[in-house]
Protein backbone atom coordinates (compact mmCIF):
# COMPACT_ATOMS: atom_id res chain seq x y z
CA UNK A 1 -33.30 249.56 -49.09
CA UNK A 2 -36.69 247.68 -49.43
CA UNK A 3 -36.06 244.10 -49.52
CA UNK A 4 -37.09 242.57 -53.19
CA UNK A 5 -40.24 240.99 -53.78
CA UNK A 6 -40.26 237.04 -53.26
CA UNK A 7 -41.50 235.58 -56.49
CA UNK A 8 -45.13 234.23 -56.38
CA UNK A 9 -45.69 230.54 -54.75
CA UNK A 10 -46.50 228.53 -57.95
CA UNK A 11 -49.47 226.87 -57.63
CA UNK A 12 -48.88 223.43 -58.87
CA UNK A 13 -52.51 222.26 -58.92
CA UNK A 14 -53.62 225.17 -60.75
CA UNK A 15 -50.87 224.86 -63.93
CA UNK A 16 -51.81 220.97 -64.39
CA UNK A 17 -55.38 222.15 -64.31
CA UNK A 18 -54.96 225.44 -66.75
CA UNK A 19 -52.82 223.48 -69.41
CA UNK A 20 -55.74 220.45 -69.16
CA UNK A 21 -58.52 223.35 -70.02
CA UNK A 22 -56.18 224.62 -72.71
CA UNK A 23 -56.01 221.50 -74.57
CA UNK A 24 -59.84 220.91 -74.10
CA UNK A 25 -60.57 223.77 -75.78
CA UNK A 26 -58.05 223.49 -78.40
CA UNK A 27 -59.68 219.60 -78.74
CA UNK A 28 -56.14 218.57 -77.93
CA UNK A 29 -56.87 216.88 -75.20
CA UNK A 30 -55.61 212.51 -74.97
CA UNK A 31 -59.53 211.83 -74.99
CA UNK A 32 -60.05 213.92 -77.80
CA UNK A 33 -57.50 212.92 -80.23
CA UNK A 34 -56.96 209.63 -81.60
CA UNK A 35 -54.11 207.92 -80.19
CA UNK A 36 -52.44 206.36 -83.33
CA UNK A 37 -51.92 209.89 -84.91
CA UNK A 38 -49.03 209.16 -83.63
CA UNK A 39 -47.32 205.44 -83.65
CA UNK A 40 -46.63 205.31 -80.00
CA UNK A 41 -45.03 202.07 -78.61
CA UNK A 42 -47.81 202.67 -75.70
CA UNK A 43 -47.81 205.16 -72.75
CA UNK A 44 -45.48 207.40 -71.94
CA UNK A 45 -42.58 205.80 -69.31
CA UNK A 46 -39.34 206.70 -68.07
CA UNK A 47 -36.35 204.98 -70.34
CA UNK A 48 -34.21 204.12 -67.35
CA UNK A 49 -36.63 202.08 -65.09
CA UNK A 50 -39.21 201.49 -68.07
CA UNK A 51 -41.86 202.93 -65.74
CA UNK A 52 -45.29 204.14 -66.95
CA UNK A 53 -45.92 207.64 -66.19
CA UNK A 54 -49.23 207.39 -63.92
CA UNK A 55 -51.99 210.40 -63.53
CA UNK A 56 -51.67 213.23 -64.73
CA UNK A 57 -48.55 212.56 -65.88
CA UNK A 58 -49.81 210.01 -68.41
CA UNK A 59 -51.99 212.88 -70.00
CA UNK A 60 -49.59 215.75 -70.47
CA UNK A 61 -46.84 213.58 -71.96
CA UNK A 62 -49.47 212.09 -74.60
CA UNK A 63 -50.70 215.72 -75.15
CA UNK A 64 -47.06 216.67 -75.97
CA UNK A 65 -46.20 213.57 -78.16
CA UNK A 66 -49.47 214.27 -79.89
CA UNK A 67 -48.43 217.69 -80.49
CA UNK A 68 -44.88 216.74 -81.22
CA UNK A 69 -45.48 213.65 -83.56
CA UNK A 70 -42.97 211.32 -80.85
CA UNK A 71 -42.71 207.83 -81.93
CA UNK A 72 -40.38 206.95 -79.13
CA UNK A 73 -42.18 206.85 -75.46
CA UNK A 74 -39.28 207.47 -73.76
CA UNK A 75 -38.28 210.28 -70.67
CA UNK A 76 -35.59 210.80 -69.06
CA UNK A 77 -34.52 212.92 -66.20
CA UNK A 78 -30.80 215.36 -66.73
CA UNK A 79 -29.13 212.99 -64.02
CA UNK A 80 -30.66 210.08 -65.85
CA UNK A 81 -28.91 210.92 -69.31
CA UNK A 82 -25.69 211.45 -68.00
CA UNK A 83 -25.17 208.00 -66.03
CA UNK A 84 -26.11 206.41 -69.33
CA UNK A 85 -23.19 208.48 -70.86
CA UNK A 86 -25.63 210.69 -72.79
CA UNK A 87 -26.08 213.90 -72.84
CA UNK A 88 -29.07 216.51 -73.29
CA UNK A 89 -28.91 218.57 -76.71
CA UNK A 90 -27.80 221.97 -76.37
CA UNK A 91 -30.78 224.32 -76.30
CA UNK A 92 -33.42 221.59 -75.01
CA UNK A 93 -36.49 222.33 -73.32
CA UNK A 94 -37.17 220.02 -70.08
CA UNK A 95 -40.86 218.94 -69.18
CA UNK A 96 -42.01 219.12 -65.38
CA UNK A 97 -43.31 216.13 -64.41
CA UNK A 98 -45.69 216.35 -61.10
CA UNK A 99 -45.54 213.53 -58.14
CA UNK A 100 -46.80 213.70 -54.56
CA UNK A 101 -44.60 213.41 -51.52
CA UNK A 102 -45.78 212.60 -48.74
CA UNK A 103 -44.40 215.20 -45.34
CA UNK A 104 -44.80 214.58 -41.72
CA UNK A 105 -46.74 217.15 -39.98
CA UNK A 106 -47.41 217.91 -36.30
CA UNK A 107 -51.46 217.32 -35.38
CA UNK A 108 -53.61 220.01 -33.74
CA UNK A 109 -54.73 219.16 -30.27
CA UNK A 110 -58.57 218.74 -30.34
CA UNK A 111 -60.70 219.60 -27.82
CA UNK A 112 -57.80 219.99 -25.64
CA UNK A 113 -56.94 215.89 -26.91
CA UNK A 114 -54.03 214.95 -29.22
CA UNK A 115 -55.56 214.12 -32.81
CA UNK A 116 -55.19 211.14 -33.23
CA UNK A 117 -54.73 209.06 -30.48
CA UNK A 118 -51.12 210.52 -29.04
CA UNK A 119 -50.32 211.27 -25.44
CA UNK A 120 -52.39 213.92 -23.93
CA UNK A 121 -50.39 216.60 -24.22
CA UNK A 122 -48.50 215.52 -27.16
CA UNK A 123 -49.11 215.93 -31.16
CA UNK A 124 -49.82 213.48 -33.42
CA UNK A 125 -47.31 212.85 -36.49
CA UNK A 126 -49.48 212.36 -39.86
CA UNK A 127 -48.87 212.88 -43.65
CA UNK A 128 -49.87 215.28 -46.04
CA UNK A 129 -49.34 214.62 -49.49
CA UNK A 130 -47.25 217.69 -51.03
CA UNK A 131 -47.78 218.05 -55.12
CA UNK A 132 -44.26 218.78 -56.62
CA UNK A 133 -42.12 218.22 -59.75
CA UNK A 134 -39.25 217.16 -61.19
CA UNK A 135 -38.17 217.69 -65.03
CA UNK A 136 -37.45 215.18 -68.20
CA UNK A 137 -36.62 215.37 -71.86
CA UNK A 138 -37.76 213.38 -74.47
CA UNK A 139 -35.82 210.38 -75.82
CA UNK A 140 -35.45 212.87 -79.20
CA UNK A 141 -33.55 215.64 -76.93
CA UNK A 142 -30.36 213.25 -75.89
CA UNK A 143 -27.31 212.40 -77.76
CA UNK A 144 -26.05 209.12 -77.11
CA UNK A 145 -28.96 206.63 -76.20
CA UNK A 146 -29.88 203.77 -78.06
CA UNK A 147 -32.14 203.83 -80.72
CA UNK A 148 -36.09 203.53 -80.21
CA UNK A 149 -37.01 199.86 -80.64
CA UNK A 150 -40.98 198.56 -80.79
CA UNK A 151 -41.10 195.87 -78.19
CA UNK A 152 -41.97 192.59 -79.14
CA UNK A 153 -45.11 191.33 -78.34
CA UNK A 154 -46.78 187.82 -78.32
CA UNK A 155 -49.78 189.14 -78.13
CA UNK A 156 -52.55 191.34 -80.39
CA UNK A 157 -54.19 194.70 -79.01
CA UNK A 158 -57.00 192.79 -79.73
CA UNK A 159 -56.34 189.09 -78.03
CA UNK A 160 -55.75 191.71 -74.94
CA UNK A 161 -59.17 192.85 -75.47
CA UNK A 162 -60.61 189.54 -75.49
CA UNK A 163 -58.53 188.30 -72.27
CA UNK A 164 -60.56 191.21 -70.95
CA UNK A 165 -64.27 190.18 -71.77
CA UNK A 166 -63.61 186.73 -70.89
CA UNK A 167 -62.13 187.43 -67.84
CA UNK A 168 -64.64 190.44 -66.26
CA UNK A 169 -67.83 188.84 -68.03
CA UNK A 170 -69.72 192.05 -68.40
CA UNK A 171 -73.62 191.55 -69.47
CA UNK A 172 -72.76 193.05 -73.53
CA UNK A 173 -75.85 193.09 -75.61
CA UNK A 174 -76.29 194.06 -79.31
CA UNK A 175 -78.88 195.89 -80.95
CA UNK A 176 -79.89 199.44 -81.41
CA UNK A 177 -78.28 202.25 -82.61
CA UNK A 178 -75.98 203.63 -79.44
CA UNK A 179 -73.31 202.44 -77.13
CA UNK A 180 -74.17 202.65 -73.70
CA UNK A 181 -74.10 201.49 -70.10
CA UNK A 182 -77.20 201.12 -67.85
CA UNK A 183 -76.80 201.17 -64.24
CA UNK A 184 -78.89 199.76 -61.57
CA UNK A 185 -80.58 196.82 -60.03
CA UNK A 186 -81.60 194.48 -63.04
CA UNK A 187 -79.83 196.07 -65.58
CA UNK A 188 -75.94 196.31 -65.10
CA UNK A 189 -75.62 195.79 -68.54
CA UNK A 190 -73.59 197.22 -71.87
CA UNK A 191 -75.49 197.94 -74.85
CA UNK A 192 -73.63 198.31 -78.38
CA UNK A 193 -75.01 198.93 -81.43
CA UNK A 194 -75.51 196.51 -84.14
CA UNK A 195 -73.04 196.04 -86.91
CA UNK A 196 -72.44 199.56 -86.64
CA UNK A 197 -68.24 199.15 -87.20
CA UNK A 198 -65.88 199.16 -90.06
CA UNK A 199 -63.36 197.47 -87.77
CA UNK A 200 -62.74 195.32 -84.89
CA UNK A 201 -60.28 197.81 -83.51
CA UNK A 202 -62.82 200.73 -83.62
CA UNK A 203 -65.09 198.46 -81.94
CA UNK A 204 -62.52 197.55 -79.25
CA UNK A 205 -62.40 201.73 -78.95
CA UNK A 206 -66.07 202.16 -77.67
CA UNK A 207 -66.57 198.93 -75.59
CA UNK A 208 -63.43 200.36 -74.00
CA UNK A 209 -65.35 203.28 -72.79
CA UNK A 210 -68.43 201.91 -71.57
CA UNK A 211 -66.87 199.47 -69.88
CA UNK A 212 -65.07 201.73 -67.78
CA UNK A 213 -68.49 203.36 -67.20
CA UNK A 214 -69.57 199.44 -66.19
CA UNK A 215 -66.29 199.30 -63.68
CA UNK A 216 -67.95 201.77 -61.23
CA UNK A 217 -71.01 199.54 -60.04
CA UNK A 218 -70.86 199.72 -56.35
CA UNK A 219 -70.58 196.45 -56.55
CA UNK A 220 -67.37 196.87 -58.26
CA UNK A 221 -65.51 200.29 -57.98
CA UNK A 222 -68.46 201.92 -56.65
CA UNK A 223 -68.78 205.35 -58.07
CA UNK A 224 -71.36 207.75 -58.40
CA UNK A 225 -73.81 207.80 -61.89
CA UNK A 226 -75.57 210.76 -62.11
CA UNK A 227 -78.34 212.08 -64.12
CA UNK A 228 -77.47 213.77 -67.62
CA UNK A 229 -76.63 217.47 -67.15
CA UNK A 230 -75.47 216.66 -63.47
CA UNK A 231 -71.78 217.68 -61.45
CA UNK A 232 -71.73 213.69 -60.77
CA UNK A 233 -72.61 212.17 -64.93
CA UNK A 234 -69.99 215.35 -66.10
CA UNK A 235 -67.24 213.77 -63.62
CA UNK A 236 -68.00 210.22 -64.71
CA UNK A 237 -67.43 210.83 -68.47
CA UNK A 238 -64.38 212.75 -67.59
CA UNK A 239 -63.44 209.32 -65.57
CA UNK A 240 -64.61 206.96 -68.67
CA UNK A 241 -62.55 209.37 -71.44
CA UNK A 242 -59.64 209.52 -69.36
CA UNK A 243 -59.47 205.47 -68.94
CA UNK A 244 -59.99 204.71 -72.42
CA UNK A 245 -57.32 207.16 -73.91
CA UNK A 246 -54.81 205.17 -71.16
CA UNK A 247 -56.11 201.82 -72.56
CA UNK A 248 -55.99 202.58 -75.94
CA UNK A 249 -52.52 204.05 -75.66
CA UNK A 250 -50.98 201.06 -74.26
CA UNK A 251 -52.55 198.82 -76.99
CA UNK A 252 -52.41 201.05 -79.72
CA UNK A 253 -55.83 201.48 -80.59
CA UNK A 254 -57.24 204.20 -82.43
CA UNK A 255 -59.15 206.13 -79.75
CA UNK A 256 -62.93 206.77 -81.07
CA UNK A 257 -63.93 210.79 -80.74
CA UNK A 258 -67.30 211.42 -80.70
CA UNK A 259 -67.04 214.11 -78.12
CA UNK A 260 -70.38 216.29 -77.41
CA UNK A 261 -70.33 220.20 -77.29
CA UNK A 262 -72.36 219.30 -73.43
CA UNK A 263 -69.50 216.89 -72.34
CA UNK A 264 -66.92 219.77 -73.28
CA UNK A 265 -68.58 222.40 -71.50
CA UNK A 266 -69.50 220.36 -68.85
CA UNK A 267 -65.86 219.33 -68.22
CA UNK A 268 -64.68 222.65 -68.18
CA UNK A 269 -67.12 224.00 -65.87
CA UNK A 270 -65.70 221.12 -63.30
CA UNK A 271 -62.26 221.98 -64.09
CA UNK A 272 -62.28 225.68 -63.80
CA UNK A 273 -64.31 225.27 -60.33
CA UNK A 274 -62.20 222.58 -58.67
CA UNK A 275 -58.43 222.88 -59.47
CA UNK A 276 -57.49 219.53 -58.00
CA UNK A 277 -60.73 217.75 -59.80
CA UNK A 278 -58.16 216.71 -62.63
CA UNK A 279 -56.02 214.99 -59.81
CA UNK A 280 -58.59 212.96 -58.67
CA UNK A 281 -60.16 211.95 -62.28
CA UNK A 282 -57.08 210.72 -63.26
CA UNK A 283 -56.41 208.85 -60.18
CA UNK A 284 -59.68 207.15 -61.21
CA UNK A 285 -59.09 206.73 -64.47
CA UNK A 286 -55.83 204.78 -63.45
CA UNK A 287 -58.07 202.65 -61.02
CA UNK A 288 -60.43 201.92 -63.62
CA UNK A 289 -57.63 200.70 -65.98
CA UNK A 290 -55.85 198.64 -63.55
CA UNK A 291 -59.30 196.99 -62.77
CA UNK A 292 -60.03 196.06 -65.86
CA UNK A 293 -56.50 194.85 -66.76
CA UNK A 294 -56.34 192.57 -63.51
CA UNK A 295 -53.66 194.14 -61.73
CA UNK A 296 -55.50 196.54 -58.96
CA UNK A 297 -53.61 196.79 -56.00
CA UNK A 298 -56.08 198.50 -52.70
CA UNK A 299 -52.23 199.73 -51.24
CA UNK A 300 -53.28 203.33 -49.61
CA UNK A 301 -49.42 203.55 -49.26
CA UNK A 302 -48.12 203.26 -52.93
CA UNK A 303 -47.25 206.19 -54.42
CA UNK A 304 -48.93 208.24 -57.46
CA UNK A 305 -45.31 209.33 -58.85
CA UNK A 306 -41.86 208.76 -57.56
CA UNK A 307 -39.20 210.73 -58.19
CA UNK A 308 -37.29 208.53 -60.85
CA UNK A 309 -33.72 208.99 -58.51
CA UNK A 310 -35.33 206.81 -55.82
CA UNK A 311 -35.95 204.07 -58.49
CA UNK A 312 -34.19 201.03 -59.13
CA UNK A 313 -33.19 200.55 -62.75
CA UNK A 314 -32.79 196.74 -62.72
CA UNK A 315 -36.35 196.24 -63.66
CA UNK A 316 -39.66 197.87 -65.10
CA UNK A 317 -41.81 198.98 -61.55
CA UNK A 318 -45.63 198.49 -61.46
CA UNK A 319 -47.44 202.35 -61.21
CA UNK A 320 -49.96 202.35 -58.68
CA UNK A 321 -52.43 205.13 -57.96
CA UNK A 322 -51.60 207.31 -54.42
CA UNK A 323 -54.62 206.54 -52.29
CA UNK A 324 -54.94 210.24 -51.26
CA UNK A 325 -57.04 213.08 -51.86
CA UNK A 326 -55.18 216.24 -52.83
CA UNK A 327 -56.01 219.63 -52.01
CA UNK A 328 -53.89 220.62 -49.22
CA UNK A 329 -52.88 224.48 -49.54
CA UNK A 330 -49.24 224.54 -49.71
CA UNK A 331 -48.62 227.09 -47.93
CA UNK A 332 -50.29 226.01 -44.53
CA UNK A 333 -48.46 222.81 -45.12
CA UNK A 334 -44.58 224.88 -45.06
CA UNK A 335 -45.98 225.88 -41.65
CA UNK A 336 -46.18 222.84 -39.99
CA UNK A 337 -44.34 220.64 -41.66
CA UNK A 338 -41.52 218.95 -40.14
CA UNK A 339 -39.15 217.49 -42.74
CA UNK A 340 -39.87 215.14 -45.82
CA UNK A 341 -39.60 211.11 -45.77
CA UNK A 342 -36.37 210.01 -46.05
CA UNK A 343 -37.37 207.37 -48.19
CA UNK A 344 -40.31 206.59 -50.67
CA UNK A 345 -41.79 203.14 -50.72
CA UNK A 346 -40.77 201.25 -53.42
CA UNK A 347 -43.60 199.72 -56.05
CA UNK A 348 -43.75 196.42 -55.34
CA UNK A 349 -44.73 194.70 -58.54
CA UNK A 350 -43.21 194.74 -62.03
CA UNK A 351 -44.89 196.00 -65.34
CA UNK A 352 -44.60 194.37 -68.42
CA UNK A 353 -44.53 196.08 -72.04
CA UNK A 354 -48.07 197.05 -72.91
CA UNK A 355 -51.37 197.08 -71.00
CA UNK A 356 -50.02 194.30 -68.59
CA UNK A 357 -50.22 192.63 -66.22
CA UNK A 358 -53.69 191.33 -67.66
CA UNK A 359 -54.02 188.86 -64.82
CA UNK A 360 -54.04 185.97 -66.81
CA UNK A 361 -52.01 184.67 -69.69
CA UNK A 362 -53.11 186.12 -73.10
CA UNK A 363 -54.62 184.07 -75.53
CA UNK A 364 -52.88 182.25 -78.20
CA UNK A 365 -53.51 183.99 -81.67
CA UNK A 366 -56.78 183.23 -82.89
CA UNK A 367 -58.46 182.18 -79.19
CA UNK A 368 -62.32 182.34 -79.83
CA UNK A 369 -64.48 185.31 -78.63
CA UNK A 370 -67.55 184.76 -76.36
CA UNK A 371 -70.70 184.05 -77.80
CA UNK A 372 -72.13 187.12 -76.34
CA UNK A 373 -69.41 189.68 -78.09
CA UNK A 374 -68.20 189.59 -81.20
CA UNK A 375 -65.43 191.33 -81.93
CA UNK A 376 -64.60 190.31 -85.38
CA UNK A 377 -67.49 192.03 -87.20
């Protein structure tokens, strides 16, 4: 009797990458909706360790609250319910959420030479990063946890903003009619238009944005600016949209949308050519946020997403972005690969509530603006 057909390998990269395109086209996507449709405490995070949810994570959890009308923030994994003395409502739907692990693998020999710098005739031992999931339901699913409570904050969304300006000292000029940022020897500056806000907070929405474009001087984050209509300006945006729906979800500011037909098509071209392009855009985007918040960490050995078991509960854990590339097939990785860590790193550093740390203490209420941007108008 013919043995049964295995079930397909799911292709973890591709279904993060397929329900991404969905929501662009549906205009559902973080970037594309603004953020205080829904009254969100800030981004997404895991209830038991207060933990942000990080890449790509971050953006299908918004998505869902979005689409769900969540107030509360709060995840949870099955395990984590029940040591709380909760339980998951009958019937509930669980959400994957994706991390990396990283496996040992054996090295090819090159050239008749150990990769790597082993013993000749030995094998080098390196790590791949393997894209896998584990599941959570929303706060709203379980019986028995404590009620959703806004934290308490000492500071505004917008004396954050300020911290920001006066801290990174970006080159902001007013005039014209468009917000923009020019690149390039002599220039390096933002331009915003002229009295052209109802509100402060809308205002804080678009400098947002082009000052993540302003992060990636190579003097600074050092990415690539390409010319309009390019591969390299369509992956930038993606980078800048992605980093201002993050910021403006941990400070509750509406998100502006002023999305172009060209920057939707453009992003979808990227996204249906390059299934792990999402990966690495929101790895940026994470990057970018952390840089301009003060608290970038260059640790090549932090991880992207931890599997919340591994965690400690006593305190909130600082996200950091996995300094990897992914894209390894899975499948040539179960070949080789030897056995998984025993042990993820723990983050090092603790997150407070909000868009912190900023790096420096937040302004008392009322601290002035600098001359050069005004955010009161």
């Amino acid at each position: 009797m013919p043995d049964a057909k295995k079930p397909a390998k799911r292709d973890l990269y591709q279904e993060v990458t397929d329900k991404l395109i969905a929501a662009i086209e549906a205009g559902t996507a973080p970037w594309q909706r603004p953020w205080q449709q829904v009254a969100s405490a800030g981004l997404p995070m895991n209830g038991a360790t207060s933990r942000e949810y990080n890449g790509v994570n971050a953006l299908l959890l918004m998505m869902l609250a979005q689409a769900e009308g969540y107030s509360d923030n709060r995840w949870f994994t099955f395990k984590q319910a029940s040591d709380m003395g909760a339980k998951v409502k009958k019937g509930s739907k669980s959400t994957p959420v994706y991390f990396f692990k990283m496996l040992n693998a054996l090295g090819a020999e090159v050239d008749g030479e150990p990769a790597g710098g082993a013993e000749p005739g030995g094998k080098e031992r390196r790590q791949i990063p393997f894209l896998t999931e584990y599941r959570v339901f929303h706060a709203t699913q379980i019986e028995g946890i404590e009620s959703f409570a806004q934290p308490e904050r000492k500071w505004t969304s917008l004396q954050a903003v300020q911290e920001m300006v006066e801290r990174l000292k970006p080159d902001i000029r007013y005039g014209g009619n468009r917000a923009f940022y020019a690149p390039g020897t002599g220039r390096d500056f933002i331009q915003m238009p002229q009295g052209a806000f109802e509100t402060a907070e809308a205002e804080a929405g678009v400098l947002f944005h082009e000052i993540a474009h302003w992060s990636g001087a190579a003097h600074r984050l050092n990415r690539t600016f390409g010319a309009w209509g390019t591969d390299a300006y369509a992956a930038e945006e993606l980078r800048a949209e992605i980093s201002s729906a993050l910021a403006c979800g941990a400070l509750s500011i509406a998100l502006p949308i002023d999305t172009h037909a060209a920057y939707v098509d453009a992003w979808l071209k990227k996204l249906r050519g390059d299934k792990f392009e999402i990966f690495r855009a929101a790895k940026d985007a994470r990057r970018i946020v952390d840089y301009l918040t003060g608290s970038l960490v260059l640790d090549p050995k932090s991880d992207e997403e931890i599997a919340p078991e591994s965690l400690s509960t006593s305190a909130p854990t600082l996200a950091r972005a996995q300094e990897v590339e992914p894209g390894a097939d899975a499948a040539a990785i179960a070949a080789v690969l030897a056995k998984a860590r025993k042990s993820i790193a723990q983050v090092q550093s603790a997150r407070r509530s909000g868009l912190a740390p900023l790096g420096h203490a937040l302004k008392e209420a009322g601290a002035a603006v600098p001359p050069s941007v005004d955010m009161s108008r």
